[in-house]
PDB file of N, CA and C in Angstrom:
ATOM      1  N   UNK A   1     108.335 278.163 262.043  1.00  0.00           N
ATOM      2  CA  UNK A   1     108.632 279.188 261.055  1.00  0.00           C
ATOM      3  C   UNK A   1     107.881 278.909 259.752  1.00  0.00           C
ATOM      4  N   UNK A   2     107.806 277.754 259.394  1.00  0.00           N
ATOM      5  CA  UNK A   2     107.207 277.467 258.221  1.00  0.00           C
ATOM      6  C   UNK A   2     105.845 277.336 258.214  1.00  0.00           C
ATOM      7  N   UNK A   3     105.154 277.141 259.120  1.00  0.00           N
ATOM      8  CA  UNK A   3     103.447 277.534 259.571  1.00  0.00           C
ATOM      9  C   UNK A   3     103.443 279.029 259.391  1.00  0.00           C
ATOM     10  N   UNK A   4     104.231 279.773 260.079  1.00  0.00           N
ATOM     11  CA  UNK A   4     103.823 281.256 260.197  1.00  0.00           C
ATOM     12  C   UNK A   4     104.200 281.951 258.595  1.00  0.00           C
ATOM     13  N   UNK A   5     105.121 281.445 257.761  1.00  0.00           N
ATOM     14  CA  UNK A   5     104.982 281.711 256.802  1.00  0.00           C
ATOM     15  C   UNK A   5     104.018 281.238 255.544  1.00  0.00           C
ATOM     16  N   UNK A   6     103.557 279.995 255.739  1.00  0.00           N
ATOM     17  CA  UNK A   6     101.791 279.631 255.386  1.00  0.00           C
ATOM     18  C   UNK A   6     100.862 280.734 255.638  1.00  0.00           C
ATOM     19  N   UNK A   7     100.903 281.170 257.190  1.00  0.00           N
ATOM     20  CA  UNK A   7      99.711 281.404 257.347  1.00  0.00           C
ATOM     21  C   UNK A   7      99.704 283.076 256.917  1.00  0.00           C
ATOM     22  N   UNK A   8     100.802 283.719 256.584  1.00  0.00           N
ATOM     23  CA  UNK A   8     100.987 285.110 255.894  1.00  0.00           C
ATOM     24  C   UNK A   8     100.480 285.001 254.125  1.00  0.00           C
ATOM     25  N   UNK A   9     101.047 283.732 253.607  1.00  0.00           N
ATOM     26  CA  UNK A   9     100.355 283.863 252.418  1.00  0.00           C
ATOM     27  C   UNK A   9      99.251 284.037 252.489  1.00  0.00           C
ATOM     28  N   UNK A  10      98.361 282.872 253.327  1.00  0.00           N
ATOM     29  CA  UNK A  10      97.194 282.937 252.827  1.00  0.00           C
ATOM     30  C   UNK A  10      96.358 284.308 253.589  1.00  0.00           C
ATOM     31  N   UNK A  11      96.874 284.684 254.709  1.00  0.00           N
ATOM     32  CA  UNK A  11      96.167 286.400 255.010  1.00  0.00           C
ATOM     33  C   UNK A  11      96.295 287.240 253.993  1.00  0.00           C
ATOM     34  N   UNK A  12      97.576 287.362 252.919  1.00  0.00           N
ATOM     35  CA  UNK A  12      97.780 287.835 252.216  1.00  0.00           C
ATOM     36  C   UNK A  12      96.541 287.837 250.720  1.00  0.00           C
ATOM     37  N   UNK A  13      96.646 286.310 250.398  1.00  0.00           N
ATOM     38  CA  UNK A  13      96.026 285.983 249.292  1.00  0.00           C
ATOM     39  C   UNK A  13      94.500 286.107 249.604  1.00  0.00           C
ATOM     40  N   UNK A  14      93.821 285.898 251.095  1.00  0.00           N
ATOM     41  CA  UNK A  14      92.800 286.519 251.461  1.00  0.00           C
ATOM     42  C   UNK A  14      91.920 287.470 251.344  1.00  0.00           C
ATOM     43  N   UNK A  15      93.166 288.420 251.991  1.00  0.00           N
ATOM     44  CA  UNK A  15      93.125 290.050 251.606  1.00  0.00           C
ATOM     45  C   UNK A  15      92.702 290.451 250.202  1.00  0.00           C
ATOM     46  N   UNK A  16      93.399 289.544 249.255  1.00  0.00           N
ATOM     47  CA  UNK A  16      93.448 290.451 247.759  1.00  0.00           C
ATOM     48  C   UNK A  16      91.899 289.299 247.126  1.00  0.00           C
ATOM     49  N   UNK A  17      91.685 288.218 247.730  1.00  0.00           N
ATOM     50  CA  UNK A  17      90.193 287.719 246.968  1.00  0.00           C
ATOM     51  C   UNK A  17      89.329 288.838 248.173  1.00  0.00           C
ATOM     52  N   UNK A  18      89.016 288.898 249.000  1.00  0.00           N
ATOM     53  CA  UNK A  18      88.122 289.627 249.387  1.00  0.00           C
ATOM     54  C   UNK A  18      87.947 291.374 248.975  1.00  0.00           C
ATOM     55  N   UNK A  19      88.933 292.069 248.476  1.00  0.00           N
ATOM     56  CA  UNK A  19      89.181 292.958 247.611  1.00  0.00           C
ATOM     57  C   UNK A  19      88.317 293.363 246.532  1.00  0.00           C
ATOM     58  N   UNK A  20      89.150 292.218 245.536  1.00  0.00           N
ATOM     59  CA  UNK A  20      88.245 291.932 244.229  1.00  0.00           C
ATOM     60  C   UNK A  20      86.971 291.334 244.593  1.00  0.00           C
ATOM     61  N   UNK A  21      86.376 290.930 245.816  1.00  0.00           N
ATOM     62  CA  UNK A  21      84.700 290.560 245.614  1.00  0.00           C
ATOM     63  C   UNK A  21      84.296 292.331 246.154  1.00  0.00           C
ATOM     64  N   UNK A  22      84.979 292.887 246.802  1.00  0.00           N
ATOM     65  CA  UNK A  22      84.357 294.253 246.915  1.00  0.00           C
ATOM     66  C   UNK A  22      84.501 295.327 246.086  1.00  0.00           C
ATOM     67  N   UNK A  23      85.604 294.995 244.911  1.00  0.00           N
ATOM     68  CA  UNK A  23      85.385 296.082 243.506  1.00  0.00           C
ATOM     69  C   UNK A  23      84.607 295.244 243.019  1.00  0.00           C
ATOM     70  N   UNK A  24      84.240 293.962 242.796  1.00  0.00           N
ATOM     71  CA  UNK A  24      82.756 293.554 241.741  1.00  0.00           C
ATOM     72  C   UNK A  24      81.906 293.802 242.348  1.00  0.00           C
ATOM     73  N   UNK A  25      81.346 293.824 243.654  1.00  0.00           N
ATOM     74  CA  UNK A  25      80.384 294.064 244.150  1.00  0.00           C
ATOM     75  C   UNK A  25      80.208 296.137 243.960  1.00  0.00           C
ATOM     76  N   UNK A  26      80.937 296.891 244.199  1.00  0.00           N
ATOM     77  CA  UNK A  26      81.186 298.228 244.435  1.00  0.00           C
ATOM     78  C   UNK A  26      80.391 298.709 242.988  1.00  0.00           C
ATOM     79  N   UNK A  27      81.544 297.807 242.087  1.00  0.00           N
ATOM     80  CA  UNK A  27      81.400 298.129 240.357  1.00  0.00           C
ATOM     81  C   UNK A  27      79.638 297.948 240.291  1.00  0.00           C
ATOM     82  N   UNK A  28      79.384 296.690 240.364  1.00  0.00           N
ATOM     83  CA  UNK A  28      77.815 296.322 239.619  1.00  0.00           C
ATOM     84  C   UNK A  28      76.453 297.450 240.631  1.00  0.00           C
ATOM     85  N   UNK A  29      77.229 297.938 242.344  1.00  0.00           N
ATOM     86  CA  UNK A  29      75.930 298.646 242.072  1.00  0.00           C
ATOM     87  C   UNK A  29      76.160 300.178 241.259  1.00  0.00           C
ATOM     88  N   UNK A  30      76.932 300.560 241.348  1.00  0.00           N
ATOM     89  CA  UNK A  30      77.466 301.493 240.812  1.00  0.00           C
ATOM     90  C   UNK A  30      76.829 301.498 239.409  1.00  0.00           C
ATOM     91  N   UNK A  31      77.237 300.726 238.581  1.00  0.00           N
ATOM     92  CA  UNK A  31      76.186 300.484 237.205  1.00  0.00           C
ATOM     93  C   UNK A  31      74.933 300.119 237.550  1.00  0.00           C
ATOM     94  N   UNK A  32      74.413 299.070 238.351  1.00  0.00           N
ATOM     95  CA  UNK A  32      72.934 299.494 238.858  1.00  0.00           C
ATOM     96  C   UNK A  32      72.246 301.160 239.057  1.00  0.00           C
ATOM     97  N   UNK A  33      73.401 301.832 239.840  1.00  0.00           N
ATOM     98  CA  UNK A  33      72.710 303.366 240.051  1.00  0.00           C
ATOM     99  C   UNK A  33      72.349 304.331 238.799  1.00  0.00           C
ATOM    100  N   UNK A  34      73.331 303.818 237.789  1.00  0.00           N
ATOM    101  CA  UNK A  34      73.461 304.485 236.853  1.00  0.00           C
ATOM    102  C   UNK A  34      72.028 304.096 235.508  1.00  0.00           C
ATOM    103  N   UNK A  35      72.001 303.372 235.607  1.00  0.00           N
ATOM    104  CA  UNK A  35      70.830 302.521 234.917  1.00  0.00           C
ATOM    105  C   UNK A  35      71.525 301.240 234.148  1.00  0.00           C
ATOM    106  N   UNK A  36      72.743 301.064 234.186  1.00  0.00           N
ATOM    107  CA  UNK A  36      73.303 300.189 233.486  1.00  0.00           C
ATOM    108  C   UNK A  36      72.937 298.753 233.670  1.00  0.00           C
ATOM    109  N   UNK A  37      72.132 298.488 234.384  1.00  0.00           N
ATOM    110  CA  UNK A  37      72.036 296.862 235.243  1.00  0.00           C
ATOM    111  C   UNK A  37      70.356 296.854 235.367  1.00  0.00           C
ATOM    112  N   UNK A  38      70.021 296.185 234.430  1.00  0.00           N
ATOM    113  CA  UNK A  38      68.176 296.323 234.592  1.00  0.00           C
ATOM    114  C   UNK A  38      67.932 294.532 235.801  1.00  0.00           C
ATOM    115  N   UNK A  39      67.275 294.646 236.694  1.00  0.00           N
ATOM    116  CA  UNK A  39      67.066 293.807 237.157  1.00  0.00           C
ATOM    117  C   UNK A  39      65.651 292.966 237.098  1.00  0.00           C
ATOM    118  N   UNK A  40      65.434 291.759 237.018  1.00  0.00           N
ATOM    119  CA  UNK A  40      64.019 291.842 236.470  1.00  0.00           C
ATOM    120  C   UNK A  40      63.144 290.785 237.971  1.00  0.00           C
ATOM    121  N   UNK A  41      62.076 291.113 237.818  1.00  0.00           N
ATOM    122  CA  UNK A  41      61.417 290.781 238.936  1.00  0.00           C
ATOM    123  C   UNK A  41      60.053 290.509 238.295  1.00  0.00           C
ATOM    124  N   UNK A  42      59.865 289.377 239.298  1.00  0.00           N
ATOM    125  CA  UNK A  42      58.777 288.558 239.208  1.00  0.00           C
ATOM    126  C   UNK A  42      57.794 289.453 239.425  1.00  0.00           C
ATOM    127  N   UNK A  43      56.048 289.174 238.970  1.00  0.00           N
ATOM    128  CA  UNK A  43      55.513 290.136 238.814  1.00  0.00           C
ATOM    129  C   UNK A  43      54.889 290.142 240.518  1.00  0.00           C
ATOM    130  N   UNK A  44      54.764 288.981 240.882  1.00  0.00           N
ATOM    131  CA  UNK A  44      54.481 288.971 242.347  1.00  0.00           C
ATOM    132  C   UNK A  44      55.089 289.518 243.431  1.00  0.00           C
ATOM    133  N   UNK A  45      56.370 290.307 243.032  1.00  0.00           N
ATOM    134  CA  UNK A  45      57.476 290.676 243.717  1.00  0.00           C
ATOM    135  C   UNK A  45      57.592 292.251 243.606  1.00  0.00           C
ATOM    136  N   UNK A  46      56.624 292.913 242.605  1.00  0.00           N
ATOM    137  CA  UNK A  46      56.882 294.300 242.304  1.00  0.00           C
ATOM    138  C   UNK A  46      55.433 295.122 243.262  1.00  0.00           C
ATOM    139  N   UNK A  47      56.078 296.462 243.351  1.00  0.00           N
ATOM    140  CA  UNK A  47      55.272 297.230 244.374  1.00  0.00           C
ATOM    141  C   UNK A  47      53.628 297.163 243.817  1.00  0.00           C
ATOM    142  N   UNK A  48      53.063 297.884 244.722  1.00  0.00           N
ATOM    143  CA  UNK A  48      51.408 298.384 244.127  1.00  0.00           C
ATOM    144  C   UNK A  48      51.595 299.857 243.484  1.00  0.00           C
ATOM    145  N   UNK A  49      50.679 300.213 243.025  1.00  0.00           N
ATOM    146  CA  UNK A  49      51.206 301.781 242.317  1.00  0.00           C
ATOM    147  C   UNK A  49      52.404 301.894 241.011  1.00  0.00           C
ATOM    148  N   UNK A  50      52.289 300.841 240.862  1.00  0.00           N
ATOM    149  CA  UNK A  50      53.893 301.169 239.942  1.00  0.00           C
ATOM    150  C   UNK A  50      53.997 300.540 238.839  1.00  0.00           C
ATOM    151  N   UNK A  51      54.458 301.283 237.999  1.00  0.00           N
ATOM    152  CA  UNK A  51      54.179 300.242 236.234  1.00  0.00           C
ATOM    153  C   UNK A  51      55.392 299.427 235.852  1.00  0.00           C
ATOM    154  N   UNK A  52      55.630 298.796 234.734  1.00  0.00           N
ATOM    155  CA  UNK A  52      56.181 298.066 234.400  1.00  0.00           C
ATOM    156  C   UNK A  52      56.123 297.611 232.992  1.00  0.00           C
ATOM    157  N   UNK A  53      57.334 296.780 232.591  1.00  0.00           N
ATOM    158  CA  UNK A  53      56.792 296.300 231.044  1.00  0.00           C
ATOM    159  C   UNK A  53      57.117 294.749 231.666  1.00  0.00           C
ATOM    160  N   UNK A  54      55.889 294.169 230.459  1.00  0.00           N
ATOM    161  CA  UNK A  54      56.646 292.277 230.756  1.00  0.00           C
ATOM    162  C   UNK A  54      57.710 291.888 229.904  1.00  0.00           C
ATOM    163  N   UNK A  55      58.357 291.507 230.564  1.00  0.00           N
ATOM    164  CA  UNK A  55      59.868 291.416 230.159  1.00  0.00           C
ATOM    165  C   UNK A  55      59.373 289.623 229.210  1.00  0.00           C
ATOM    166  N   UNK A  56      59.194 288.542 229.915  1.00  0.00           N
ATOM    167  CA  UNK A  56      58.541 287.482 229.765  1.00  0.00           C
ATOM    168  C   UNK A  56      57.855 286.835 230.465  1.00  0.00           C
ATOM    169  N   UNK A  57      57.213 285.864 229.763  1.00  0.00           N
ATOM    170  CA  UNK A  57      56.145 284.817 230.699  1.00  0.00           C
ATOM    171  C   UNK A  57      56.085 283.767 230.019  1.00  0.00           C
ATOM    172  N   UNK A  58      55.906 282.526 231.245  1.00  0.00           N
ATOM    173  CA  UNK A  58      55.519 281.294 230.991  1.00  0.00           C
ATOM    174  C   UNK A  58      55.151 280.260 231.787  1.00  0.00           C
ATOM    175  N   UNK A  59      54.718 279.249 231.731  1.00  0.00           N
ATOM    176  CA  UNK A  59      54.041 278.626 232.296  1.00  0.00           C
ATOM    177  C   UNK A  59      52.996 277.858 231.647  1.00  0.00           C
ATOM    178  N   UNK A  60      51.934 277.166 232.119  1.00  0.00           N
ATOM    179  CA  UNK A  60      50.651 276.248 231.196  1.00  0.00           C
ATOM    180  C   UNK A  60      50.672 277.329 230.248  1.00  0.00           C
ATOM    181  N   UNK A  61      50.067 276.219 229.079  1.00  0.00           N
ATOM    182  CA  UNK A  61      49.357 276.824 228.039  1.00  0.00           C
ATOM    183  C   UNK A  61      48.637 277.198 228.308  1.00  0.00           C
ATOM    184  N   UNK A  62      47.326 276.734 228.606  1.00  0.00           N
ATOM    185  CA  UNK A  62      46.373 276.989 229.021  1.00  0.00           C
ATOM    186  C   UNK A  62      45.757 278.416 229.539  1.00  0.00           C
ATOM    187  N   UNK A  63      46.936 278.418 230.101  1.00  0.00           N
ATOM    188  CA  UNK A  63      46.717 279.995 231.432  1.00  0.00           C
ATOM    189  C   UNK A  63      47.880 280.838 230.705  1.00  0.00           C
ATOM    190  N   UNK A  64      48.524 280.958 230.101  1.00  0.00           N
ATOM    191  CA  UNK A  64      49.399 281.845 229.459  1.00  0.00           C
ATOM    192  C   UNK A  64      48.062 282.048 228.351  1.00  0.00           C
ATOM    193  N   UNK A  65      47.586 281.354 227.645  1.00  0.00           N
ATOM    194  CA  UNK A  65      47.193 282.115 226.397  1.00  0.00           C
ATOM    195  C   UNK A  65      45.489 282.785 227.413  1.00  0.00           C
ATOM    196  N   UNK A  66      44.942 282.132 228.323  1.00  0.00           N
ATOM    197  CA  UNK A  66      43.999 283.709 229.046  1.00  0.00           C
ATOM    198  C   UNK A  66      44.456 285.002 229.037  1.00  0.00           C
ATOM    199  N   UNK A  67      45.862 284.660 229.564  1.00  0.00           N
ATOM    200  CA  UNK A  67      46.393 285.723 229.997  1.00  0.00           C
ATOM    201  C   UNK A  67      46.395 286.591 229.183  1.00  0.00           C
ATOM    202  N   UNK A  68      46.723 286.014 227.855  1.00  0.00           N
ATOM    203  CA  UNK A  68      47.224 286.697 226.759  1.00  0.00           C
ATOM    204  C   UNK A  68      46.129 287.232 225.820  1.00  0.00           C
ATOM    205  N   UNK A  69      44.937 286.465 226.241  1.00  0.00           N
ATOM    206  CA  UNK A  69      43.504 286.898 225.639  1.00  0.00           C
ATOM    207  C   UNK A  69      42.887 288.042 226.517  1.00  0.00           C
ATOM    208  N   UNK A  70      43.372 288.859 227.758  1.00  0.00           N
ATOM    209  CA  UNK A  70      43.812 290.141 228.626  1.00  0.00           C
ATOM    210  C   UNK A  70      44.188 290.994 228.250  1.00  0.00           C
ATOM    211  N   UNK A  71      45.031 290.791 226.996  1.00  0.00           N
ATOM    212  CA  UNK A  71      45.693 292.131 226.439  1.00  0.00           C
ATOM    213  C   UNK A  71      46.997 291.906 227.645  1.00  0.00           C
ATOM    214  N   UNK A  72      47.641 291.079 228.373  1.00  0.00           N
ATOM    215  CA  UNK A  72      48.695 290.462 229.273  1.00  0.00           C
ATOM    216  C   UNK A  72      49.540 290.185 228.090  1.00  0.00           C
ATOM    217  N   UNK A  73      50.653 290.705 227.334  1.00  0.00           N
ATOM    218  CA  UNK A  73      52.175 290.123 227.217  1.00  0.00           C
ATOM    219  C   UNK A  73      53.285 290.493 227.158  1.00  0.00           C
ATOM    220  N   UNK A  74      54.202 290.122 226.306  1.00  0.00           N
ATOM    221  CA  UNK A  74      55.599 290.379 226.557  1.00  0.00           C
ATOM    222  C   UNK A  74      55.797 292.039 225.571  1.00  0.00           C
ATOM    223  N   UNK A  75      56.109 292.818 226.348  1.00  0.00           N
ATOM    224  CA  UNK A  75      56.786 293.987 225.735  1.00  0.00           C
ATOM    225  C   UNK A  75      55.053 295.023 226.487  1.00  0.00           C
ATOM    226  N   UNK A  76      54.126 294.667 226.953  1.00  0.00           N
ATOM    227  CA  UNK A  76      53.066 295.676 227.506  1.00  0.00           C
ATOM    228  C   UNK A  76      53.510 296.285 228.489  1.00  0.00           C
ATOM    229  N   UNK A  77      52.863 297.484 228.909  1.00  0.00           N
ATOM    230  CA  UNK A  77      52.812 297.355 229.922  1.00  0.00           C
ATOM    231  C   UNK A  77      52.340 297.685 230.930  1.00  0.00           C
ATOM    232  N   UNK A  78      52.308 297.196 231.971  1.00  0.00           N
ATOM    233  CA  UNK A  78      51.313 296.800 232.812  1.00  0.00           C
ATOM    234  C   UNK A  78      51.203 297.727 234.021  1.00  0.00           C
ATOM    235  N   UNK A  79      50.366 298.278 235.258  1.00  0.00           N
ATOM    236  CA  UNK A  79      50.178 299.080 236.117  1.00  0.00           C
ATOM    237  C   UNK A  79      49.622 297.658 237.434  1.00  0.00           C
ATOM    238  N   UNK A  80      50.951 297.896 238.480  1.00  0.00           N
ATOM    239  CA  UNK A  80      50.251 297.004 239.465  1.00  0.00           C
ATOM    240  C   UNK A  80      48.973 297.627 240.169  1.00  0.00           C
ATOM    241  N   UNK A  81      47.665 297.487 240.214  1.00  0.00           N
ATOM    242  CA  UNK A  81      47.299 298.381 241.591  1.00  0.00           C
ATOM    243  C   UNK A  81      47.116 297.475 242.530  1.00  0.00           C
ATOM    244  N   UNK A  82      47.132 296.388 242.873  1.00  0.00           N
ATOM    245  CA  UNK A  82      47.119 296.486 244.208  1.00  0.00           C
ATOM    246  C   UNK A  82      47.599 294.643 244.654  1.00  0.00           C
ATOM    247  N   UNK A  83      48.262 294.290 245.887  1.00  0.00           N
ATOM    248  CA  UNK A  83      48.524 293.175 245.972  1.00  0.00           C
ATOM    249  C   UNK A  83      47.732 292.116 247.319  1.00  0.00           C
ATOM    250  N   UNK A  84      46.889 291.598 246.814  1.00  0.00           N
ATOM    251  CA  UNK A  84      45.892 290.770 247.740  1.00  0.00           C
ATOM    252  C   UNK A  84      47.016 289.429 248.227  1.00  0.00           C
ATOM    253  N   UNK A  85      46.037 288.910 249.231  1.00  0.00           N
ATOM    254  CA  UNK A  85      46.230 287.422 249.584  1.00  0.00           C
ATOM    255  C   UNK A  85      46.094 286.527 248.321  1.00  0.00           C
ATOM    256  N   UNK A  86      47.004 285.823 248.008  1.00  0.00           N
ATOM    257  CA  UNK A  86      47.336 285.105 246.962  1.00  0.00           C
ATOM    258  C   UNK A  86      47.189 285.117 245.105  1.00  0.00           C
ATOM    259  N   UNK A  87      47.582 286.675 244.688  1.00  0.00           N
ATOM    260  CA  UNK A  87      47.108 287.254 244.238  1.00  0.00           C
ATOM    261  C   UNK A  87      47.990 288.470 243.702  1.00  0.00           C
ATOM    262  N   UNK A  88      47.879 289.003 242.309  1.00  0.00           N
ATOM    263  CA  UNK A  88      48.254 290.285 242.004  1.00  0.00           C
ATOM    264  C   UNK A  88      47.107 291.118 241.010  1.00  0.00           C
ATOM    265  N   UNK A  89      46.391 292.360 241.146  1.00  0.00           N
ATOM    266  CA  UNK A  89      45.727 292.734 240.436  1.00  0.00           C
ATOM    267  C   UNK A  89      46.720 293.794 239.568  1.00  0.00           C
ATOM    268  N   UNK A  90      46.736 293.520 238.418  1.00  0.00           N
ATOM    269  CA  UNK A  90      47.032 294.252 237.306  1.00  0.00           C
ATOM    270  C   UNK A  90      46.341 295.155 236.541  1.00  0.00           C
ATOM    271  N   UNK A  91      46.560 296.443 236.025  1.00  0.00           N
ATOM    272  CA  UNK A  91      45.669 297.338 235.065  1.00  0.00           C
ATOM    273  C   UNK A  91      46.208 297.403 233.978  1.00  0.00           C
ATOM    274  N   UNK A  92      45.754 296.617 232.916  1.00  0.00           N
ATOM    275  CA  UNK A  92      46.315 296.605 231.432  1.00  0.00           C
ATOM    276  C   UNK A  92      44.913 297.572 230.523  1.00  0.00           C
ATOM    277  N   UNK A  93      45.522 298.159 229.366  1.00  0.00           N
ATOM    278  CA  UNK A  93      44.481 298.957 228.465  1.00  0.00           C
ATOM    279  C   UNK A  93      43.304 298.988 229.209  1.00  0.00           C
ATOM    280  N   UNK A  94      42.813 299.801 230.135  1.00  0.00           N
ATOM    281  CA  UNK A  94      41.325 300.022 231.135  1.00  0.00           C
ATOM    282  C   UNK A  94      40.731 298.706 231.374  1.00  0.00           C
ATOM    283  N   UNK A  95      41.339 297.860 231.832  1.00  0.00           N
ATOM    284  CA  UNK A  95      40.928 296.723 232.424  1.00  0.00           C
ATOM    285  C   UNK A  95      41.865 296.226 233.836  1.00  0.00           C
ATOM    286  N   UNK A  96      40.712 295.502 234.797  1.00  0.00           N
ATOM    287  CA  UNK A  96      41.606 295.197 235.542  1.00  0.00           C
ATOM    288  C   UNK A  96      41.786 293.873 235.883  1.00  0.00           C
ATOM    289  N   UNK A  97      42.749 292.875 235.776  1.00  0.00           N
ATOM    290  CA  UNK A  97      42.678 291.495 236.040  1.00  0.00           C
ATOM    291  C   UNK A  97      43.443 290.904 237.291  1.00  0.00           C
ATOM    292  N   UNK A  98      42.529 289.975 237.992  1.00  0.00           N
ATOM    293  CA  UNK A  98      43.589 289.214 238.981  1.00  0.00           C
ATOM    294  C   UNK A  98      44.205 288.267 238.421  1.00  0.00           C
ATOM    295  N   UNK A  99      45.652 288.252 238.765  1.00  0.00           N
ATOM    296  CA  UNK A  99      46.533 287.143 238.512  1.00  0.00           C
ATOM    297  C   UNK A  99      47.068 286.385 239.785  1.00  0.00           C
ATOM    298  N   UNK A 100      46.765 284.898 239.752  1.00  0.00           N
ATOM    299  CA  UNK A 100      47.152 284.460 240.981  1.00  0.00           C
ATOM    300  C   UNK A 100      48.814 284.418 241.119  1.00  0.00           C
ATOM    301  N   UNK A 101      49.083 284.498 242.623  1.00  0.00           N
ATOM    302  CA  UNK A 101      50.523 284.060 242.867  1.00  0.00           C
ATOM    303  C   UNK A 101      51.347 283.306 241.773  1.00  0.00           C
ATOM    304  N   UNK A 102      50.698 282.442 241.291  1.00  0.00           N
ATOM    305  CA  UNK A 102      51.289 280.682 240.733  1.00  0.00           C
ATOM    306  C   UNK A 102      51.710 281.319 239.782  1.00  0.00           C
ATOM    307  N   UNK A 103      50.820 281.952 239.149  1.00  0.00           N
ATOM    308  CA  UNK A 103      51.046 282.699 237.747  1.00  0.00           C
ATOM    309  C   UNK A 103      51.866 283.764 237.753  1.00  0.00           C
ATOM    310  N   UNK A 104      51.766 284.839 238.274  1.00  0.00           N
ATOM    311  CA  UNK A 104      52.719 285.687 238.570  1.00  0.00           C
ATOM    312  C   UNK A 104      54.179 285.688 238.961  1.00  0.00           C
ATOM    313  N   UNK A 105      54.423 284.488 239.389  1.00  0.00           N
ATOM    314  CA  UNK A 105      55.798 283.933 239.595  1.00  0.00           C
ATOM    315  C   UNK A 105      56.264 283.931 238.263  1.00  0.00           C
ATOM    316  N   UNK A 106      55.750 283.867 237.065  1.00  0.00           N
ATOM    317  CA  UNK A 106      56.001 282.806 236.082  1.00  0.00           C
ATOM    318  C   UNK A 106      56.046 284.561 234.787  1.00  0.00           C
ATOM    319  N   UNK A 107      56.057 285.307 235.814  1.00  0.00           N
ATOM    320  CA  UNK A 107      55.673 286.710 234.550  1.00  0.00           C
ATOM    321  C   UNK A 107      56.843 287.141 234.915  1.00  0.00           C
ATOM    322  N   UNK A 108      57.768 287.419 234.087  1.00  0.00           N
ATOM    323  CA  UNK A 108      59.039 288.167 234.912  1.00  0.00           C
ATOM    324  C   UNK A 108      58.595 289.820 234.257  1.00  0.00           C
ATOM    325  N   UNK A 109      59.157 291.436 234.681  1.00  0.00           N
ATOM    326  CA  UNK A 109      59.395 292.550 234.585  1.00  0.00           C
ATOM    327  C   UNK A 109      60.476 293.186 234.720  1.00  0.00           C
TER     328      UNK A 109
END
């Protein structure tokens, strides 16, 4: 008797956490649909054809400030056209630059 009344709580208390992970989950896309929830994505991760602003970037000095000598930074923004083998080509102000993978990880949108 006292097992079977254990094991009702916890179906019980089960029930009501798996609940509440499906109104937070329900809720956030719901504000996702709405525009409320901006999600940001790596630049290596976003379509071809499709623009964007840079949200941030970082990584070497070195290769952040090229980038940035591109007319490449935070608040531009940028037009993917097209995504190669190890590689993202970007169209910033009538120019077009490849950015490798390594780097592009490191650009969030």
């Amino acid at each position: 008797m006292n097992t079977f009344t254990w094991k009702s709580i916890w179906r019980i208390r089960h029930t009501d956490e798996m609940r509440s992970i499906l109104e937070v989950v329900l809720n956030s896309y719901d504000n996702l649909k709405k525009g409320k929830v901006q999600i940001m994505l790596s630049l290596n991760e976003t379509k071809a054809g499709e623009a964007y602003t840079i949200k941030w970037m970082t990584g070497m000095p070195e290769t952040m400030d090229y980038i940035r000598s591109c007319k490449v930074s935070e608040g531009k923004d940028v037009r993917v056209i097209s995504r190669i083998f190890g590689g993202v080509i970007v169209g910033v102000e009538n120019r077009r630059i490849l950015i490798s993978d390594d780097a592009a990880r490191r650009i969030k949108v």
